[in-house]
C-alpha atoms as a PDB file:
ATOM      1  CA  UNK A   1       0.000   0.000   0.000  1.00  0.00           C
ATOM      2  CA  UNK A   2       3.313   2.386   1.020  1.00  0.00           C
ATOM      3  CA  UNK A   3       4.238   1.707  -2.517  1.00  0.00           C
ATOM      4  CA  UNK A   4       1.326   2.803  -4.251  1.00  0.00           C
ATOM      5  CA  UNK A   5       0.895   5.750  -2.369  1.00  0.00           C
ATOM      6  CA  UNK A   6       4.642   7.350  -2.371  1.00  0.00           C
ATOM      7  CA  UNK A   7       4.488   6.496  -6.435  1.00  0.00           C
ATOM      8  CA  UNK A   8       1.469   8.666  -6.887  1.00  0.00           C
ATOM      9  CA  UNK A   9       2.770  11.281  -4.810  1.00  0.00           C
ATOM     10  CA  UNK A  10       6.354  11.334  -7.367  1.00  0.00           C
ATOM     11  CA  UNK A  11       3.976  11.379 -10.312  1.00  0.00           C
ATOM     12  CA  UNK A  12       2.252  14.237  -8.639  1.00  0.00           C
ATOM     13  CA  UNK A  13       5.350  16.241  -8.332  1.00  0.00           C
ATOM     14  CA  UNK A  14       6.688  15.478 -11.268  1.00  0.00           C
ATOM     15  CA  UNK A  15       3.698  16.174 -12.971  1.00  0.00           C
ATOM     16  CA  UNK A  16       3.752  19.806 -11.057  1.00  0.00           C
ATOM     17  CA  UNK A  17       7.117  20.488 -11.867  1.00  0.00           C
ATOM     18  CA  UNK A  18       6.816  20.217 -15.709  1.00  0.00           C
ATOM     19  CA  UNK A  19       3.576  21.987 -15.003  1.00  0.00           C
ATOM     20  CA  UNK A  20       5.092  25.213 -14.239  1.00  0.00           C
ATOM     21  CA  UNK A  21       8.440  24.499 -16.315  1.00  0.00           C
ATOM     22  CA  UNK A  22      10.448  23.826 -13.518  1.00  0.00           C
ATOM     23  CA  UNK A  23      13.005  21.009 -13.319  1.00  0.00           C
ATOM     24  CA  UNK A  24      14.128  21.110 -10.079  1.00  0.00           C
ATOM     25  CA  UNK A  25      12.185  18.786  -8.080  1.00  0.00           C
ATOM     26  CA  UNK A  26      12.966  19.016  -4.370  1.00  0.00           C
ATOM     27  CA  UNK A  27      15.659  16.227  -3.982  1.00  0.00           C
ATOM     28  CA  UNK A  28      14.154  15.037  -0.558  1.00  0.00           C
ATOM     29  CA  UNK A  29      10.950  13.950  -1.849  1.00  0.00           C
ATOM     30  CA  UNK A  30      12.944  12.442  -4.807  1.00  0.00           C
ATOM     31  CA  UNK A  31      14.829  10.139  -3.087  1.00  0.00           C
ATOM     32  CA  UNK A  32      12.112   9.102  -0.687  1.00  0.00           C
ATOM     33  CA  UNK A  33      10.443   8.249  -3.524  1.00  0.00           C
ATOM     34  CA  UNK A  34      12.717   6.616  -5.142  1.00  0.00           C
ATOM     35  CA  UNK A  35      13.750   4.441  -2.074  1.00  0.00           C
ATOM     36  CA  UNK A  36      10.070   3.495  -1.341  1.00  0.00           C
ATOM     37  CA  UNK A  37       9.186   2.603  -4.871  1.00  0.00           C
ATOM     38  CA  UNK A  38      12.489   1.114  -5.842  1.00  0.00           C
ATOM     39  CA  UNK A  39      14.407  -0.003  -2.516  1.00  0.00           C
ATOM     40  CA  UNK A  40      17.327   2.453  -4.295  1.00  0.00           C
ATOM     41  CA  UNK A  41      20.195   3.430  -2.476  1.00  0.00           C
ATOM     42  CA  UNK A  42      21.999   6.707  -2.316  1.00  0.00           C
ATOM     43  CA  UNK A  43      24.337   5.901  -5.199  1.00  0.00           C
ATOM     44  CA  UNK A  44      21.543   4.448  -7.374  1.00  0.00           C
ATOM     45  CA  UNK A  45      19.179   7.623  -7.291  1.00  0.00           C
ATOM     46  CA  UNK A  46      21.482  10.264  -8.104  1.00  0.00           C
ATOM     47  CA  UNK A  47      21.639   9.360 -11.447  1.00  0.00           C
ATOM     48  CA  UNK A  48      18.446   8.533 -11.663  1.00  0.00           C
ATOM     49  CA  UNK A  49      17.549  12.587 -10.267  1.00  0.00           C
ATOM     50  CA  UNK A  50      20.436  13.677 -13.083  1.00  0.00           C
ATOM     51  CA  UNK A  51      18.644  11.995 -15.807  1.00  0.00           C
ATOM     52  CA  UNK A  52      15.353  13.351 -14.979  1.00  0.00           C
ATOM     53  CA  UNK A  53      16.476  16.749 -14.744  1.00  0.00           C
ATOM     54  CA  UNK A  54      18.170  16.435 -17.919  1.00  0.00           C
ATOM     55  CA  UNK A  55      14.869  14.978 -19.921  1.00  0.00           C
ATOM     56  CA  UNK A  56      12.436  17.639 -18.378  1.00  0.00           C
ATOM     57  CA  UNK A  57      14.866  20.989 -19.504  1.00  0.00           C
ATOM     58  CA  UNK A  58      15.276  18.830 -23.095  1.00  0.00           C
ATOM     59  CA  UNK A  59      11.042  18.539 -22.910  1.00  0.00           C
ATOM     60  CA  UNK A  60      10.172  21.790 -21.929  1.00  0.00           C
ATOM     61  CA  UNK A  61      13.119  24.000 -23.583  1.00  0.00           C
ATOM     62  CA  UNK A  62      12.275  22.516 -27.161  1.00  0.00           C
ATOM     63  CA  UNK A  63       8.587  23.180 -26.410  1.00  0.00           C
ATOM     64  CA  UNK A  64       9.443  26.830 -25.665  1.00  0.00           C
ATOM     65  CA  UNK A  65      11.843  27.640 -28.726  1.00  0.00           C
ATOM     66  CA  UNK A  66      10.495  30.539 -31.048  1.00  0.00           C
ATOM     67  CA  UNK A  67       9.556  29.940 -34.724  1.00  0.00           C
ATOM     68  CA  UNK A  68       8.532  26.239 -33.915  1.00  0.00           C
ATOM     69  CA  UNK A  69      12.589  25.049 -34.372  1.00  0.00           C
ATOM     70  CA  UNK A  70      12.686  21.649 -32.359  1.00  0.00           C
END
């Protein structure tokens, strides 16, 4: 049930945070996340909160680019 619950609340704030063209999701609720969902250790989410970053400012700056260039 734990599982279901902390996934829902990542999709939430991920969801928010690409909402309002933000990338940075707070790290905290990140890794909590991550560790509930995934049983991830320290070493194993960084990357995985690198990566994300990464894929939302590629998302959201080639939406935003004048003239429709992509």
């Amino acid at each position: 049930m734990g599982k279901i619950h902390s996934f829902q609340t990542q999709a939430k704030f991920v969801g928010k945070a690409e909402q309002n063209n933000q990338c940075t999701l707070d790290r905290t609720i990140f890794d909590q996340a991550q560790r509930q969902i995934y049983n991830l250790t320290e070493t194993d989410i960084f990357p995985r909160f690198i990566q994300y970053v990464r894929q939302c400012q590629a998302r959201t700056s080639s939406a935003n680019l004048p003239g429709g260039f992509r």
